[in-house]
C-alpha atoms as a PDB file:
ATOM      1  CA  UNK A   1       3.818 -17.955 -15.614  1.00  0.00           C
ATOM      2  CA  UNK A   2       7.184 -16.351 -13.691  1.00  0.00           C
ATOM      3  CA  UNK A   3       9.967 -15.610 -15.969  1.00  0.00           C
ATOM      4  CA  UNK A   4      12.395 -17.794 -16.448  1.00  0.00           C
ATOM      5  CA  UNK A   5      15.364 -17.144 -15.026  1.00  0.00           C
ATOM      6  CA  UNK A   6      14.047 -15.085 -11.728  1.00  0.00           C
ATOM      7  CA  UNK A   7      16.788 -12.465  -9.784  1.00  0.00           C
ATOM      8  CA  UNK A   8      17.245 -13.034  -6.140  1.00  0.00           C
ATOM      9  CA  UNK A   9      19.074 -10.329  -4.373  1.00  0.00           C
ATOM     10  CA  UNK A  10      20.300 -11.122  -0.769  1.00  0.00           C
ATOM     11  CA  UNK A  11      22.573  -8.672   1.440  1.00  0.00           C
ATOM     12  CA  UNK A  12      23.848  -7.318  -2.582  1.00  0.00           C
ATOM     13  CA  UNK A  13      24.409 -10.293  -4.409  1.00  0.00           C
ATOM     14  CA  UNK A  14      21.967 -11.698  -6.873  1.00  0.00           C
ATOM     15  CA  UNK A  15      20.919 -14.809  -7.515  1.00  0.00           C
ATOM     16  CA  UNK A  16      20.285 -16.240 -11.079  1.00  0.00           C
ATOM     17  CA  UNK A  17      17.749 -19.000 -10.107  1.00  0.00           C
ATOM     18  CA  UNK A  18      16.584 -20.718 -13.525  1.00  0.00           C
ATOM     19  CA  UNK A  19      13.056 -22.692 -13.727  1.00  0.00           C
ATOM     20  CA  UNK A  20      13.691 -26.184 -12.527  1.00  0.00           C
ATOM     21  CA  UNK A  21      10.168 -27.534 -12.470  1.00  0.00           C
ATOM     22  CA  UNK A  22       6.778 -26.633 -13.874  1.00  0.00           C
ATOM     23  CA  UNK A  23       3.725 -27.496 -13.063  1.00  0.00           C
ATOM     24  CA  UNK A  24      -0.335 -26.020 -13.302  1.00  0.00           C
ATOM     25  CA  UNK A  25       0.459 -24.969  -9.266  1.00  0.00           C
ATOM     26  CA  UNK A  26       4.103 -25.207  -8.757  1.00  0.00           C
ATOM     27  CA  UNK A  27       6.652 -23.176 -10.171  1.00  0.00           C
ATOM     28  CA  UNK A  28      10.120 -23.696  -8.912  1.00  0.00           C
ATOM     29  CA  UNK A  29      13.867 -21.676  -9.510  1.00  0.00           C
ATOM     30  CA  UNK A  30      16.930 -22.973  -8.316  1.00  0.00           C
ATOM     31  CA  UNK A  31      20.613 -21.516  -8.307  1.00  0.00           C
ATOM     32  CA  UNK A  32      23.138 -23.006 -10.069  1.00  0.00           C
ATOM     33  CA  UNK A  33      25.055 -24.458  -6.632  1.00  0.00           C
ATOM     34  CA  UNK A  34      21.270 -24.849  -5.543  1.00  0.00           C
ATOM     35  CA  UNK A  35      21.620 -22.824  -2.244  1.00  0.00           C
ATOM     36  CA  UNK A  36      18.668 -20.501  -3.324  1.00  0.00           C
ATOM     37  CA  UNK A  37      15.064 -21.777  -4.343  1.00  0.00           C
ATOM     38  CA  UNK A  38      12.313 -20.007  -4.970  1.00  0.00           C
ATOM     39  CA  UNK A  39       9.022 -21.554  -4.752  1.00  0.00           C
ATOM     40  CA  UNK A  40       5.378 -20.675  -5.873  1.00  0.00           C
ATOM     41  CA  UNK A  41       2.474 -22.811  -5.423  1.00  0.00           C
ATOM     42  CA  UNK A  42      -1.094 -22.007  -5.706  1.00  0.00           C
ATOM     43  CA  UNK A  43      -3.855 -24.345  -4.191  1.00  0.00           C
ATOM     44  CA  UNK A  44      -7.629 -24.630  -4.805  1.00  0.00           C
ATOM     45  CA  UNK A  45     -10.093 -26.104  -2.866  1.00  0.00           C
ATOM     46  CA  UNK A  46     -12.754 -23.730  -1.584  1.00  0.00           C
ATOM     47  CA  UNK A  47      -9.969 -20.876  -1.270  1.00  0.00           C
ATOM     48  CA  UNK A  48      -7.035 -19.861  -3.228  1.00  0.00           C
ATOM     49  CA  UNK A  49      -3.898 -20.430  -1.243  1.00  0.00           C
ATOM     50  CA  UNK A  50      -0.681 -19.397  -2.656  1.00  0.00           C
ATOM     51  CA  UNK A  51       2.347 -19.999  -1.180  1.00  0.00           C
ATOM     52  CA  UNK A  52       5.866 -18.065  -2.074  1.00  0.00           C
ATOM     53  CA  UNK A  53       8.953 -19.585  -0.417  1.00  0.00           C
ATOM     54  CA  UNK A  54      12.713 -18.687  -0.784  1.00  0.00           C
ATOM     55  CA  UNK A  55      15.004 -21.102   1.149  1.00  0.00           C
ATOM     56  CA  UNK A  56      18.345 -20.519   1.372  1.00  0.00           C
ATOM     57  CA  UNK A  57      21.489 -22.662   2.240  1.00  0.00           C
ATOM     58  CA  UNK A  58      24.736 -22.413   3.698  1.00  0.00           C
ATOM     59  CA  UNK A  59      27.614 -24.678   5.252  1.00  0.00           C
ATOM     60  CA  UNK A  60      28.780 -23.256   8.608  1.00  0.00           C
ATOM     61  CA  UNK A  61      30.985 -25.134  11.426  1.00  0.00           C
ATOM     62  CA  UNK A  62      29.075 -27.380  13.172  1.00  0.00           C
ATOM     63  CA  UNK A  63      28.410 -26.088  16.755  1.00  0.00           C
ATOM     64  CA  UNK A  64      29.000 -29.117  18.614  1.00  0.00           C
ATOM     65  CA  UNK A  65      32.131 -30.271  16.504  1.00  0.00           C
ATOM     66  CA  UNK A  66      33.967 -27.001  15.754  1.00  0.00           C
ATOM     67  CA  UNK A  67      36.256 -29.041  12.900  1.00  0.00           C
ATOM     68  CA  UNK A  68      33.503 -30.082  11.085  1.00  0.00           C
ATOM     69  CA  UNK A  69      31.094 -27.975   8.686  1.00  0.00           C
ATOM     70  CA  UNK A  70      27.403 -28.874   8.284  1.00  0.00           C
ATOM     71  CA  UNK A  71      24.965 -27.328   5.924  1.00  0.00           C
ATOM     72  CA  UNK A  72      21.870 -25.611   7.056  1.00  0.00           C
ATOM     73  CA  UNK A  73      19.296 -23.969   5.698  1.00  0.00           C
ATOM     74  CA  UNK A  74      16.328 -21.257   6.470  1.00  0.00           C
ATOM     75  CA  UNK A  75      13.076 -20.734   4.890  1.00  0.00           C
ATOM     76  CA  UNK A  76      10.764 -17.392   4.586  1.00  0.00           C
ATOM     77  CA  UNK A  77       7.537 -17.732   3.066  1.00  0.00           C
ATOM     78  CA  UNK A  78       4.742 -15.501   1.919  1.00  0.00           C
ATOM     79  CA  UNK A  79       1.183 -16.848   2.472  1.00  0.00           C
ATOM     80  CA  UNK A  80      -1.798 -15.751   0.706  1.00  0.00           C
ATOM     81  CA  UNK A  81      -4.931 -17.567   1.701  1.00  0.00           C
ATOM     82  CA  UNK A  82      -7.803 -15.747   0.269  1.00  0.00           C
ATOM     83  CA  UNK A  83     -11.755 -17.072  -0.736  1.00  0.00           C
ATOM     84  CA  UNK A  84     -12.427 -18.101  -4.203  1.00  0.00           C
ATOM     85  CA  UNK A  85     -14.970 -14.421  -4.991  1.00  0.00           C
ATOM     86  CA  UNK A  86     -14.780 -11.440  -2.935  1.00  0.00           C
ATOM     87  CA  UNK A  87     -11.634  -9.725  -2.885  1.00  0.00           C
ATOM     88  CA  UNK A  88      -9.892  -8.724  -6.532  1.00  0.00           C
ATOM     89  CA  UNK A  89      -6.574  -9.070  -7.370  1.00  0.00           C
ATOM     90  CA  UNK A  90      -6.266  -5.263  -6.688  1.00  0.00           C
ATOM     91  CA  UNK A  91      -7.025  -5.725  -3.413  1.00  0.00           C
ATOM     92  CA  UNK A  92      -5.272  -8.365  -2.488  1.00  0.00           C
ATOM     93  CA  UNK A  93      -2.187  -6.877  -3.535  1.00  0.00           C
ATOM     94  CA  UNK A  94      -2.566  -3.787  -2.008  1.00  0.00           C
ATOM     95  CA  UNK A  95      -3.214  -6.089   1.444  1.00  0.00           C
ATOM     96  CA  UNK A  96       0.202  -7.942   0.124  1.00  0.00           C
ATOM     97  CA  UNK A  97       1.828  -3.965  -0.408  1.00  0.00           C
ATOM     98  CA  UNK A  98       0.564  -3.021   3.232  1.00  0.00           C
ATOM     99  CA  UNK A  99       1.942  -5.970   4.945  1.00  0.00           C
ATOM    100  CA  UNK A 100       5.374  -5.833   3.353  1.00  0.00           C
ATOM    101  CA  UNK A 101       5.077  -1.414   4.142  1.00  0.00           C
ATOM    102  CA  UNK A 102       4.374  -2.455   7.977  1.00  0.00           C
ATOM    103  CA  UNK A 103       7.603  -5.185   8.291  1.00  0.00           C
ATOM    104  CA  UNK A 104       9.983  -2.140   6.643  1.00  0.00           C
ATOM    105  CA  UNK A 105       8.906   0.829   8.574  1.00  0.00           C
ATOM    106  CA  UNK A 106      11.376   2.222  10.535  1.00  0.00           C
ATOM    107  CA  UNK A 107      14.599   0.587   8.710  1.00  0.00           C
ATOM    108  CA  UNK A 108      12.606  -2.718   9.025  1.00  0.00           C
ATOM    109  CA  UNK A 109      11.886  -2.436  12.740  1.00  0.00           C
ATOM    110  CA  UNK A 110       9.172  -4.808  12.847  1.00  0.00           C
ATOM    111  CA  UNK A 111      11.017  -7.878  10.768  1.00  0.00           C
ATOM    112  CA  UNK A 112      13.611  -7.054  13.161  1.00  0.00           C
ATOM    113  CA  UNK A 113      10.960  -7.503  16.255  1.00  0.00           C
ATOM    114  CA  UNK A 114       9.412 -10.827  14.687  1.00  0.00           C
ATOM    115  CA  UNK A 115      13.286 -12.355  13.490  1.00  0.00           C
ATOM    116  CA  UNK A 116      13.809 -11.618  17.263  1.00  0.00           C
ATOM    117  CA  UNK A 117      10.888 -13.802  18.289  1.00  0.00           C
ATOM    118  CA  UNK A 118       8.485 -10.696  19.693  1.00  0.00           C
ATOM    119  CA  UNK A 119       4.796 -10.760  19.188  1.00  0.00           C
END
């Protein structure tokens, strides 16, 4: 089980986001003013799939109406969909470590490539 409460640093500020739900395959953290959560859900059924997801919220001026705010929200999420034998946890993670190592080369060139919709 995740510590309770987990840290979410964005662009220098952290995030206190305290346990909000428990469950055998869902975990879920929440922000006080609720515009972090941090989910973690793990699946069985032939595979393991587990599933990390940090959505964040914001209100911003609506684009259509420019004197009226509207909240919106975005979602980034981590999926690890693996068979039930074959690959240890070592392994996975350093699959998980390699990943995350290819998206930050280069000052985070390639996040930057797939944020700007290249393939």
């Amino acid at each position: 089980m995740l510590a309770d409460p987990q840290s979410i640093t964005i662009d220098g500020t952290a995030s206190s986001c305290g346990r909000v739900l428990t469950g055998t395959d869902l975990g879920r953290f929440t922000a006080p003013n609720q515009n972090v959560v941090l989910e973690v859900q793990t699946a069985r059924s032939g595979r393991v799939r587990t599933v990390s997801r940090l959505r964040t919220s914001k209100v911003t001026a609506d684009p259509l109406v420019s004197s009226t705010n509207v909240e919106v929200s975005s979602t980034v999420s981590l999926t690890i969909n693996r068979p039930l034998e074959g690959y240890s946890d070592t392994e996975i993670e350093k699959i998980v470590v390699g990943f995350i190592a290819w998206l930050q080369a280069g000052t985070n060139a390639n996040l930057k490539k797939i944020i700007a919709g290249e393939n």
